[in-house]
C-alpha atoms as a PDB file:
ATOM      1  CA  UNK A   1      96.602  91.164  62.667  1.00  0.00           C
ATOM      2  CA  UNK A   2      93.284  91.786  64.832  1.00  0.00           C
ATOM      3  CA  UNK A   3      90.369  90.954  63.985  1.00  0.00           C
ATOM      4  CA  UNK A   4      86.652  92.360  65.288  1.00  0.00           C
ATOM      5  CA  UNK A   5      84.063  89.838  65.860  1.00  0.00           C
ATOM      6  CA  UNK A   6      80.453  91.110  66.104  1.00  0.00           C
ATOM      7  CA  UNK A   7      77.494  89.610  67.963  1.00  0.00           C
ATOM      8  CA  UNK A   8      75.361  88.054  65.719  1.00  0.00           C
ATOM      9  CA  UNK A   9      72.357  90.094  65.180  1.00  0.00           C
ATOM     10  CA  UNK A  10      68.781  88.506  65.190  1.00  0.00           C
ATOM     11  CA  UNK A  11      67.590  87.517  61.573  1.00  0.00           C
ATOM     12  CA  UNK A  12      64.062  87.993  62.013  1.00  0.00           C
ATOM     13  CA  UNK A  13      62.150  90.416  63.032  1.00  0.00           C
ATOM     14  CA  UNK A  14      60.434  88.096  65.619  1.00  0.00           C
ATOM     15  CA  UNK A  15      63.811  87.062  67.193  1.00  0.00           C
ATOM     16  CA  UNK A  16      64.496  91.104  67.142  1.00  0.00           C
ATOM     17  CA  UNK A  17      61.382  91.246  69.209  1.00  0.00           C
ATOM     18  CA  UNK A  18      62.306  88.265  71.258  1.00  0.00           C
ATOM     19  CA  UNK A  19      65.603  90.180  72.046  1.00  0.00           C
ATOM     20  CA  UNK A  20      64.457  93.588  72.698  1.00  0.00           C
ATOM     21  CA  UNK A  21      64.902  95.003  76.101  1.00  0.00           C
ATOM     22  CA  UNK A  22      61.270  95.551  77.599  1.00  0.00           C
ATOM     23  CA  UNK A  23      60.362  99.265  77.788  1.00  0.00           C
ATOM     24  CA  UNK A  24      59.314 100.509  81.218  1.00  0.00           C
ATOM     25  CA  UNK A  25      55.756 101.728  80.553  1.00  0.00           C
ATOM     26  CA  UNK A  26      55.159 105.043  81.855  1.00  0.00           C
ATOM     27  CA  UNK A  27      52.523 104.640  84.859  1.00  0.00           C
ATOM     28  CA  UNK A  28      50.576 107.958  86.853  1.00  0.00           C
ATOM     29  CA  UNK A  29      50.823 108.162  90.780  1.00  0.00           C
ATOM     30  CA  UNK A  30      47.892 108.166  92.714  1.00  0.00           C
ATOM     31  CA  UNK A  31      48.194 111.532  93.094  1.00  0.00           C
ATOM     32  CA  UNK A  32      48.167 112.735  89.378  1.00  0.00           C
ATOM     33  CA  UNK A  33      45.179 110.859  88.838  1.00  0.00           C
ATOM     34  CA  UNK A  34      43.144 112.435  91.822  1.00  0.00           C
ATOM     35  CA  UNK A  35      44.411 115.849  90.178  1.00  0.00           C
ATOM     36  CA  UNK A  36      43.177 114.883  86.790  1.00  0.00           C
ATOM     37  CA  UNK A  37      39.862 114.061  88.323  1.00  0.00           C
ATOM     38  CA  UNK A  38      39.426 117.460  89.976  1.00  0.00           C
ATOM     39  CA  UNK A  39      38.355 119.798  87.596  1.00  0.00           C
ATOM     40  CA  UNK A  40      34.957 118.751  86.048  1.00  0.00           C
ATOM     41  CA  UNK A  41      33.948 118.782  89.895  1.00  0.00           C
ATOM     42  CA  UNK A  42      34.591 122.018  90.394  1.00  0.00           C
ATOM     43  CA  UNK A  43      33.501 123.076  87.265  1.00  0.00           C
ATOM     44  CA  UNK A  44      30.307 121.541  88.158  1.00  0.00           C
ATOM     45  CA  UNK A  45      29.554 123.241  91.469  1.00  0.00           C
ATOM     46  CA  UNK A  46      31.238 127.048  89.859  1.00  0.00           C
ATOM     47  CA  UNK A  47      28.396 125.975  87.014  1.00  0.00           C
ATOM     48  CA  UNK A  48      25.751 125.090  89.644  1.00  0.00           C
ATOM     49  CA  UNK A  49      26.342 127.944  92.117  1.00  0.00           C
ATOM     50  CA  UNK A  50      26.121 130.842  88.985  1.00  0.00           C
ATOM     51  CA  UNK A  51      23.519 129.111  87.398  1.00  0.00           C
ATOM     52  CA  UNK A  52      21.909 129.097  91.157  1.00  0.00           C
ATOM     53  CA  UNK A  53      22.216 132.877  91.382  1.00  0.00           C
ATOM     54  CA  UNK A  54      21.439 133.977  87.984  1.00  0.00           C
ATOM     55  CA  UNK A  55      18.587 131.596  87.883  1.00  0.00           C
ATOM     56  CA  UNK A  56      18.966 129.816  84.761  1.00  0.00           C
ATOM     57  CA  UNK A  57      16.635 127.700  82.857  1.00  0.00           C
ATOM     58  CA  UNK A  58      17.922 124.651  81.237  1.00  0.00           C
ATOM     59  CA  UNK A  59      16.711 122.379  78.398  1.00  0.00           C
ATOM     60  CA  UNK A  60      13.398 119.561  79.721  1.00  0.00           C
ATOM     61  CA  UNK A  61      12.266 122.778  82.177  1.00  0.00           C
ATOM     62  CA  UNK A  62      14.774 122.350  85.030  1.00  0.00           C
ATOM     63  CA  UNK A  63      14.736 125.900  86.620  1.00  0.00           C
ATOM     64  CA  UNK A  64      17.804 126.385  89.079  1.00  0.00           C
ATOM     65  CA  UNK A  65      15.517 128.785  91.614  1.00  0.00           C
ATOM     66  CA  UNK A  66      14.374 126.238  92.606  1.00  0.00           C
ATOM     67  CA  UNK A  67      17.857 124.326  93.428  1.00  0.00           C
ATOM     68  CA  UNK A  68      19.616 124.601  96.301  1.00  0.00           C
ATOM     69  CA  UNK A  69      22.957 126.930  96.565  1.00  0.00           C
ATOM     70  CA  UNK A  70      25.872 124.392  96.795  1.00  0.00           C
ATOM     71  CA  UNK A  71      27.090 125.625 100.560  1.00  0.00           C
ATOM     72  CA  UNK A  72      23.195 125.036 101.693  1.00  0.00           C
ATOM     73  CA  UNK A  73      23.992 121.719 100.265  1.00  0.00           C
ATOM     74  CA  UNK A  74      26.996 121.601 102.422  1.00  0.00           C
ATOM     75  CA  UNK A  75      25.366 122.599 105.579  1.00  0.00           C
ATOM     76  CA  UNK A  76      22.609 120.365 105.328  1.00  0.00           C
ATOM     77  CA  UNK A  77      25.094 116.681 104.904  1.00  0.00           C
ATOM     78  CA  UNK A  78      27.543 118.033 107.781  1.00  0.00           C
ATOM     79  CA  UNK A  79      24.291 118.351 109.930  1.00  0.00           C
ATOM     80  CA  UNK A  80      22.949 115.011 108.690  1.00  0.00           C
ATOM     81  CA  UNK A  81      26.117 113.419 109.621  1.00  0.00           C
ATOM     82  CA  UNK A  82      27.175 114.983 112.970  1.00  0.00           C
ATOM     83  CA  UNK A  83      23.512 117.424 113.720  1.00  0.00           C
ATOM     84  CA  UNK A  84      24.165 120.726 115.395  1.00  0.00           C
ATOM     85  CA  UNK A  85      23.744 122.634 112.802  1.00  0.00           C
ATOM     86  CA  UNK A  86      20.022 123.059 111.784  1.00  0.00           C
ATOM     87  CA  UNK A  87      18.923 120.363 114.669  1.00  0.00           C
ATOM     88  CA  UNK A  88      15.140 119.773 112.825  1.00  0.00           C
ATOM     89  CA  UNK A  89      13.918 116.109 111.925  1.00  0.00           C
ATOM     90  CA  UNK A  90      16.891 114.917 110.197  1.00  0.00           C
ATOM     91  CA  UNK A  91      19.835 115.720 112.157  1.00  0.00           C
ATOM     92  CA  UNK A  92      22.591 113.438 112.963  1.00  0.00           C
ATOM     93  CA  UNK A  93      20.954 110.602 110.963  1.00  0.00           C
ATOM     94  CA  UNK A  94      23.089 109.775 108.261  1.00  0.00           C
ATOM     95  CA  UNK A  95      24.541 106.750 109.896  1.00  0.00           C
ATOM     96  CA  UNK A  96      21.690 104.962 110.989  1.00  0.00           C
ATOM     97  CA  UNK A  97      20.321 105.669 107.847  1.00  0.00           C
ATOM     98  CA  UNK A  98      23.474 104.734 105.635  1.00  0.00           C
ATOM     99  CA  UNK A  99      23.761 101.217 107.632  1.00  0.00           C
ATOM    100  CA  UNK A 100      19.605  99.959 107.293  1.00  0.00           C
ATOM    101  CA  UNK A 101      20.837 100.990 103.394  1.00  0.00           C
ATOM    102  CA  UNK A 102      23.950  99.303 103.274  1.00  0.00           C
ATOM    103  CA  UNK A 103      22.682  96.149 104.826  1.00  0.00           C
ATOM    104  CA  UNK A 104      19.743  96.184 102.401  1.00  0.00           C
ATOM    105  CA  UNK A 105      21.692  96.415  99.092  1.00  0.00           C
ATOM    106  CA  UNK A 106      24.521  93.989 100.441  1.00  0.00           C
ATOM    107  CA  UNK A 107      22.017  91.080 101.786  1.00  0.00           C
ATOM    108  CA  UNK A 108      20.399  91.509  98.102  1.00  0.00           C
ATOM    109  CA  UNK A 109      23.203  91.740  96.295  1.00  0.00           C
ATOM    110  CA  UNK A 110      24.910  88.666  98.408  1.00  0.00           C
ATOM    111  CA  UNK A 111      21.929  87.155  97.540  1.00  0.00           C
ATOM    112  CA  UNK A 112      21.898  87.694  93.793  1.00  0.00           C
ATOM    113  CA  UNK A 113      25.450  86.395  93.396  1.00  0.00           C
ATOM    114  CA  UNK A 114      25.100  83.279  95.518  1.00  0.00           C
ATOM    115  CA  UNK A 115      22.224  82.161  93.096  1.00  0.00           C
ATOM    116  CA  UNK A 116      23.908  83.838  89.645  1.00  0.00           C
ATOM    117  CA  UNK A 117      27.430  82.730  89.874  1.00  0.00           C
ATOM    118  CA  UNK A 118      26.675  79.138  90.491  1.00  0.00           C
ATOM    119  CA  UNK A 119      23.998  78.785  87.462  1.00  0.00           C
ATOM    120  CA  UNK A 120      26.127  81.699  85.282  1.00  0.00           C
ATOM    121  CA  UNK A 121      29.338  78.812  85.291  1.00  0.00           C
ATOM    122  CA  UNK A 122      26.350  75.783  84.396  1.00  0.00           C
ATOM    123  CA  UNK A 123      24.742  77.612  81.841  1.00  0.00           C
ATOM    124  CA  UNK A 124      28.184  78.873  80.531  1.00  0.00           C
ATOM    125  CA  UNK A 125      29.808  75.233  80.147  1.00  0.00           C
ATOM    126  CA  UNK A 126      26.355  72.855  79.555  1.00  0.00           C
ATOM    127  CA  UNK A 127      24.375  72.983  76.672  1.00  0.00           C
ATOM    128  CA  UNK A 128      21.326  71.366  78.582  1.00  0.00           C
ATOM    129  CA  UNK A 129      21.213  74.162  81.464  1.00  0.00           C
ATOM    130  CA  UNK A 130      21.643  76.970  79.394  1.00  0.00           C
ATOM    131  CA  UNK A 131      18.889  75.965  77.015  1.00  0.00           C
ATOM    132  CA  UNK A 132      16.711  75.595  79.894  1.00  0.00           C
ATOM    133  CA  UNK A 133      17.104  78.450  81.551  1.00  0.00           C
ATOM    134  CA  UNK A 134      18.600  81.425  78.782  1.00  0.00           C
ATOM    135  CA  UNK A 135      14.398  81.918  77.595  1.00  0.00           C
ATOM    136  CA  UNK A 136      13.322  82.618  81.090  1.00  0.00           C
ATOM    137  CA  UNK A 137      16.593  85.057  81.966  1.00  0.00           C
ATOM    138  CA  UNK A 138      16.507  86.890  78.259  1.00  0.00           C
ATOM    139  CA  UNK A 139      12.526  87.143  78.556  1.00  0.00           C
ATOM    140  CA  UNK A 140      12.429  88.730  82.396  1.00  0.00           C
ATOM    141  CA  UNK A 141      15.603  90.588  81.620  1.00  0.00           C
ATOM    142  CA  UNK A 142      14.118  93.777  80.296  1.00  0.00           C
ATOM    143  CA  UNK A 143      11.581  94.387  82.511  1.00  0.00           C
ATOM    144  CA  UNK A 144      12.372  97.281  84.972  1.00  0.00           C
ATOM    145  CA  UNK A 145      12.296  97.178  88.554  1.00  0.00           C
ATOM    146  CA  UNK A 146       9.587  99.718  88.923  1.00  0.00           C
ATOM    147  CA  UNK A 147       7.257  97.258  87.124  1.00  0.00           C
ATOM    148  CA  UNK A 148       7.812  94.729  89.845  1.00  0.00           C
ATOM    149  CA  UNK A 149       6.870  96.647  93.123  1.00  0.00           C
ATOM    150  CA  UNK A 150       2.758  96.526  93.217  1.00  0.00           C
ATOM    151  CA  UNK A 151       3.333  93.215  92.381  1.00  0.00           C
ATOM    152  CA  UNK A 152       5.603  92.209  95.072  1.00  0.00           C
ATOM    153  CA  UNK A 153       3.459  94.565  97.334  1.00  0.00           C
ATOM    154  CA  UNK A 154       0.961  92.176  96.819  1.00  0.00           C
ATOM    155  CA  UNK A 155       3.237  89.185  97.253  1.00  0.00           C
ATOM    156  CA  UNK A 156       5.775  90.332  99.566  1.00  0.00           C
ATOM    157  CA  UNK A 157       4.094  92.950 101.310  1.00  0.00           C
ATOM    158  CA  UNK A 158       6.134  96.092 102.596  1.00  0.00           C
ATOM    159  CA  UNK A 159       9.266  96.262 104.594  1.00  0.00           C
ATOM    160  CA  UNK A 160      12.579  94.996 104.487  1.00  0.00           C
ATOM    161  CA  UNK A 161      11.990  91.812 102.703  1.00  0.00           C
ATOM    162  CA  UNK A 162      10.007  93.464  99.613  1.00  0.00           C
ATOM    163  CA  UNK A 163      13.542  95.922  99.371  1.00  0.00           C
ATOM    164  CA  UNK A 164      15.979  93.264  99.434  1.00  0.00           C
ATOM    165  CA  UNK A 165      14.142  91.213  96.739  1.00  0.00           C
ATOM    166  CA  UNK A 166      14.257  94.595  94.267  1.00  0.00           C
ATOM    167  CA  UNK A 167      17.769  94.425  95.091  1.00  0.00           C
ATOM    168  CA  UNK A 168      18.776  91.146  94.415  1.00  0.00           C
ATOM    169  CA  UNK A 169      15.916  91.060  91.493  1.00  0.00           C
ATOM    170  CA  UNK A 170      18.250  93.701  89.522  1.00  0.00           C
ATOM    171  CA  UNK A 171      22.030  92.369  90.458  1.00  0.00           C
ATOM    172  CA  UNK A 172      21.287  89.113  89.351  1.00  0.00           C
ATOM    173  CA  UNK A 173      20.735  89.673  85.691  1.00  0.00           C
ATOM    174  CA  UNK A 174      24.047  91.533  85.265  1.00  0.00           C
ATOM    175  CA  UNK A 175      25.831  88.737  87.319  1.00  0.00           C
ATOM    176  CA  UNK A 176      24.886  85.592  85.905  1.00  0.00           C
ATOM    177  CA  UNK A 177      25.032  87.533  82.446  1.00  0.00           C
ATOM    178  CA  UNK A 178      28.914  88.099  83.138  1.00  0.00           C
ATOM    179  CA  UNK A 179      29.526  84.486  84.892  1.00  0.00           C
ATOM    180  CA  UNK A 180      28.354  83.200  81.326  1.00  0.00           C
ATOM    181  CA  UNK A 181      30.522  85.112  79.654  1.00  0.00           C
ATOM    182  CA  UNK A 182      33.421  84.357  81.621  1.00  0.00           C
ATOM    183  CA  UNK A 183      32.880  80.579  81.614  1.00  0.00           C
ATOM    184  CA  UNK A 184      32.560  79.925  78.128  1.00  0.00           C
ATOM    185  CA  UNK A 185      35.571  82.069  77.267  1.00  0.00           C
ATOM    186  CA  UNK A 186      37.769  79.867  79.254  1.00  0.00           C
ATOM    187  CA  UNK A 187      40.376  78.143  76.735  1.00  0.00           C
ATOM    188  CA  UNK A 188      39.545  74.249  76.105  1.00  0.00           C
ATOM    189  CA  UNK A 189      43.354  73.183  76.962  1.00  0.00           C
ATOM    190  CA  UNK A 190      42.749  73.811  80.478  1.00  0.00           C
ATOM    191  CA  UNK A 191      39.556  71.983  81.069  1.00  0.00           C
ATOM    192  CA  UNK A 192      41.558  69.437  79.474  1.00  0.00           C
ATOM    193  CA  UNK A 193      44.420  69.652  81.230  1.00  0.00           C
ATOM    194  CA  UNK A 194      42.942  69.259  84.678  1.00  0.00           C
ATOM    195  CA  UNK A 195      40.506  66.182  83.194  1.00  0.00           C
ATOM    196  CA  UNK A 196      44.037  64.515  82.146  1.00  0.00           C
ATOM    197  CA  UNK A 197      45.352  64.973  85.318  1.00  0.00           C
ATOM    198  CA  UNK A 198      42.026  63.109  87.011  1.00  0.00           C
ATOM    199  CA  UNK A 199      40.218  66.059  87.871  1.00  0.00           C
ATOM    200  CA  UNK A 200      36.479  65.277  88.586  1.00  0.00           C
ATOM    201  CA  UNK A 201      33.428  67.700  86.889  1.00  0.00           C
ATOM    202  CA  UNK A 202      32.765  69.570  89.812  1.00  0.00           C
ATOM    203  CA  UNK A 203      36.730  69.834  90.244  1.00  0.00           C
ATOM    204  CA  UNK A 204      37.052  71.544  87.186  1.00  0.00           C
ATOM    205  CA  UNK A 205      34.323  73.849  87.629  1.00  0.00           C
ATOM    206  CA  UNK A 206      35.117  75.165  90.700  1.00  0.00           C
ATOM    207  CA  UNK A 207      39.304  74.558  90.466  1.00  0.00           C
ATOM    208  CA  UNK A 208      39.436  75.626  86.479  1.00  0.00           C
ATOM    209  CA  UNK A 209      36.408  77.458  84.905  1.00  0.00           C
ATOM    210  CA  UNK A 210      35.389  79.970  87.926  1.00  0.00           C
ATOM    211  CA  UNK A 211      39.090  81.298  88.224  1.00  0.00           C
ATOM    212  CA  UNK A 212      39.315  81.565  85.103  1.00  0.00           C
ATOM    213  CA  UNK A 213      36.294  83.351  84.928  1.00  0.00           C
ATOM    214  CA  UNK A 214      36.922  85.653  87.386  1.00  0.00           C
ATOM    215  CA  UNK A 215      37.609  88.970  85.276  1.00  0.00           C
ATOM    216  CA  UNK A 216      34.077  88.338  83.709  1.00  0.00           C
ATOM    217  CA  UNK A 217      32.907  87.485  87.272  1.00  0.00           C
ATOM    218  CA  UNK A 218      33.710  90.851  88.834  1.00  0.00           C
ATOM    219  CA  UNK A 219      32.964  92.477  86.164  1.00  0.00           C
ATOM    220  CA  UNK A 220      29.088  91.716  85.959  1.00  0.00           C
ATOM    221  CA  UNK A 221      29.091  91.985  89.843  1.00  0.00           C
ATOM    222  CA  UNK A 222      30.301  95.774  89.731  1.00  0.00           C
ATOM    223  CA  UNK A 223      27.573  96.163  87.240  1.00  0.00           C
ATOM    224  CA  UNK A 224      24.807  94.478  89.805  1.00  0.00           C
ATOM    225  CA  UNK A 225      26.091  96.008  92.732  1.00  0.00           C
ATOM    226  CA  UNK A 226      25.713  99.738  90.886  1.00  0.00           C
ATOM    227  CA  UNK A 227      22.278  98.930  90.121  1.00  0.00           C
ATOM    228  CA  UNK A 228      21.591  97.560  93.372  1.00  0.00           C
ATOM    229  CA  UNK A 229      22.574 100.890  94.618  1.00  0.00           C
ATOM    230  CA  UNK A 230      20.349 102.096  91.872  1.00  0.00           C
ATOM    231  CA  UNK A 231      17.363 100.133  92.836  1.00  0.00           C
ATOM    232  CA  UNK A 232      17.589 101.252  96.407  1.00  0.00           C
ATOM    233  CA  UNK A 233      15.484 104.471  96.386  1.00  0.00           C
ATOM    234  CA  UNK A 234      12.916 102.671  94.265  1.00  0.00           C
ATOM    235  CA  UNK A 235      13.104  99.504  96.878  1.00  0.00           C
ATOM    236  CA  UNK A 236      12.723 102.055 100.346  1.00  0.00           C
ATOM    237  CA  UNK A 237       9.226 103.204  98.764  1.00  0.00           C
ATOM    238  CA  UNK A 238       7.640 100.145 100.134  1.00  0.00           C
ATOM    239  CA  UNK A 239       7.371 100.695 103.615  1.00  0.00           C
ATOM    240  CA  UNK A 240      10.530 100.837 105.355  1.00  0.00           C
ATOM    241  CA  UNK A 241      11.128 103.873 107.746  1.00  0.00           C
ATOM    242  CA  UNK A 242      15.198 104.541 107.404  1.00  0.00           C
ATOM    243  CA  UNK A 243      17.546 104.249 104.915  1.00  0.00           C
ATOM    244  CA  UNK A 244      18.810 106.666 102.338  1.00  0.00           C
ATOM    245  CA  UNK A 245      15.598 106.011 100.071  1.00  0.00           C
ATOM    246  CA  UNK A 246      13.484 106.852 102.608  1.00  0.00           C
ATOM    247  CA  UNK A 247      15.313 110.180 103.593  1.00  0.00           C
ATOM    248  CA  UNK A 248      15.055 111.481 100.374  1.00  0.00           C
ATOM    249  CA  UNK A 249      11.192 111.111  99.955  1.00  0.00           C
ATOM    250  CA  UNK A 250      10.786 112.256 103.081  1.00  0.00           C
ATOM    251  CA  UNK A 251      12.637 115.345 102.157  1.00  0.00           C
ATOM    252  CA  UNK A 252      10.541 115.312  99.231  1.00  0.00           C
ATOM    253  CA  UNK A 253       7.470 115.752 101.145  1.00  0.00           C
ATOM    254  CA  UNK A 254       8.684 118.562 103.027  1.00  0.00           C
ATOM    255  CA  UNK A 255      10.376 120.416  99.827  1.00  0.00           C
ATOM    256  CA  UNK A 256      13.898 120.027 101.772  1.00  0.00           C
ATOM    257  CA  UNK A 257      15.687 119.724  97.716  1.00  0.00           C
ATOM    258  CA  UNK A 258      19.219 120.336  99.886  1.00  0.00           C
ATOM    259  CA  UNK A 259      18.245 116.754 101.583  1.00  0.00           C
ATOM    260  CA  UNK A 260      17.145 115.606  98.444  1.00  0.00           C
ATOM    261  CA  UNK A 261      20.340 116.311  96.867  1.00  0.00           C
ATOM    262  CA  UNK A 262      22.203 115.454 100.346  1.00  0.00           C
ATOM    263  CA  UNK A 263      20.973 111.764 100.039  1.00  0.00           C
ATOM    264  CA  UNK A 264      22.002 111.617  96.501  1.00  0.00           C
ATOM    265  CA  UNK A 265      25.795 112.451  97.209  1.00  0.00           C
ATOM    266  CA  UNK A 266      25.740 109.939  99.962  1.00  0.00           C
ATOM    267  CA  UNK A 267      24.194 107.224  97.905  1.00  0.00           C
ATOM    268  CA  UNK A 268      26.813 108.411  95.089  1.00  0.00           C
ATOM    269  CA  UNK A 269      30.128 107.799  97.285  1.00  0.00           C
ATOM    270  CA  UNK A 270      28.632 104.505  98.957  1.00  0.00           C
ATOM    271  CA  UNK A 271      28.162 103.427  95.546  1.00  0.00           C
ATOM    272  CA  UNK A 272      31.772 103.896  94.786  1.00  0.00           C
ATOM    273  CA  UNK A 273      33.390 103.032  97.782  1.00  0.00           C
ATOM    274  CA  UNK A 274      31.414  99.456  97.673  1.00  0.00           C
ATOM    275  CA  UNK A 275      32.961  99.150  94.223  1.00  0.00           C
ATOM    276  CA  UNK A 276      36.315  99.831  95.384  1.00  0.00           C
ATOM    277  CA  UNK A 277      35.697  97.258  98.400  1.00  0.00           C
ATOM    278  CA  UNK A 278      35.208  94.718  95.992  1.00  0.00           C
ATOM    279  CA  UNK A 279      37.815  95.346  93.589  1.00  0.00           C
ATOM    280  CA  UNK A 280      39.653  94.933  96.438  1.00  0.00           C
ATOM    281  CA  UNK A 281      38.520  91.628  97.717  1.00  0.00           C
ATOM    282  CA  UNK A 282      39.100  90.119  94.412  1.00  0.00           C
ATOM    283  CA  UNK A 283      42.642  91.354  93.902  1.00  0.00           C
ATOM    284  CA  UNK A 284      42.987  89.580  97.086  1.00  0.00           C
ATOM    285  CA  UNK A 285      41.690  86.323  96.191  1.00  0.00           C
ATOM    286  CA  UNK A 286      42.980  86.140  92.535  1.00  0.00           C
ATOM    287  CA  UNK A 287      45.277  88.875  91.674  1.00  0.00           C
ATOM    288  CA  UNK A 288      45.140  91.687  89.544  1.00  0.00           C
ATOM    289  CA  UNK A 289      43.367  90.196  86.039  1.00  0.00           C
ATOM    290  CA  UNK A 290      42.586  91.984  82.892  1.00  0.00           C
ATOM    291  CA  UNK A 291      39.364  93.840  83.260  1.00  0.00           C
ATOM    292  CA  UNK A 292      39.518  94.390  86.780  1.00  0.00           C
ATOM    293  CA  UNK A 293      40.873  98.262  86.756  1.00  0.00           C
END
């Protein structure tokens, strides 16, 4: 006589859970992704070049005579980057411009998060700081950047140091906005943990609530350093005589719209390849965290 013994079988549907096998979730190369992201791009330009030649007008009054054709665009950035090409005014100046840029928007935006961060995690864990300082953040909050430069013109003056403080002026609202976030979404059992274990105030800040925070942290940086990139034109009115900004109201002033449009490309993949960098630097230091895509 045989018998047939069979495996007990979960009761519940939460031990059936428990005991499934975990699916492999279906992930895209990097590859299919670029290819997804192809063609609205090329849409785009087909769009721009026939509404170029059949001179279209389009809804608020933009005419496209008066654009650019997309290869004049394409001239006009390989001769900004490397000259030899049109060899006028603006030839072969995209890297000295692209660096007095870069080193604009990074000093501001360094400096935004060095002062946000710190006061986002106090304001986000202590009643006292955050009821000093919420009225003065939520009341300047609003007010645009362009509303600020006469009077930092009048302050400041022009140059360098009136561009970095537009900079850091608009990537630190966004910052210290996410750094609250982050730090009072951190779960109570861990402050409590690490005081249990004799961690000190400042311990826990910097040991417990700012990793923690760290999704929230990046994200409201990526938002400041965008706008800081934003602000930029707006910041190289005041004075300075290279950077992006400046370019394209120089080209402006000489009706060059293929450097106008030039300088906005440029600023457009800076933009995105300083997001990227710092994606990148906080995978490093924390890992990859929800949020941080």
């Amino acid at each position: 006589m045989t018998t047939t013994t069979r495996a007990a079988e979960p009761a519940t549907a939460t031990e059936r859970l428990s005991t499934a096998k975990p699916r492999r979730r279906a992930g895209r190369s990097g590859w299919t992704t670029f290819l997804l992201g192809l063609p609205v791009p090329i849409l785009f330009v087909l769009l721009w070049q026939f509404g170029r030649v059949g001179e279209w007008e389009l809804p608020f009054g933009i005419r496209m005579a008066f654009l650019p054709y997309p290869g004049d665009v394409l001239v006009s950035l390989i001769d900004y980057a490397v000259a030899g090409l049109r060899n006028d005014a603006f030839s072969g100046l995209l890297w000295t411009d692209l660096a007095a840029s870069a080193g604009r928007v990074f000093g501001g935006f360094a400096l935004a998060s060095v002062i946000a961060i710190p006061l986002g995690v106090l304001m986000g864990r202590y009643y006292t700081v955050n009821s000093l300082f919420d009225p003065f953040i939520n009341l300047f909050r609003p007010v645009p950047a362009t509303a600020w430069v006469p009077l930092v013109a009048l302050l400041i003056g022009y140059g360098d140091q009136a561009s970095i403080f537009l900079i850091t002026l608009s990537a630190f609202f966004p910052i210290v906005l996410g750094t609250i976030s982050g730090a009072r979404q951190v779960p109570p059992r861990l402050i409590e943990a690490a005081r249990m274990l004799g961690t000190s105030r400042a311990g826990v800040l910097v040991r417990v609530v700012l990793p923690a925070s760290a999704a929230a942290i990046v994200n409201g940086m990526r938002i400041g350093l965008g706008l800081a990139w934003v602000v930029l034109v707006l910041s190289e009115t005041t004075g300075v005589s290279t950077g992006l900004g400046s370019t394209i109201f120089l080209a402006r002033d000489v009706v060059r719209t293929d450097l106008i449009v030039v300088g906005m490309i440029c600023i457009a993949i800076a933009g995105f390849a300083s997001d990227r960098l710092l994606l990148l630097l906080f995978r490093v230091l924390f890992g990859r965290r929800p949020l941080i895509k």
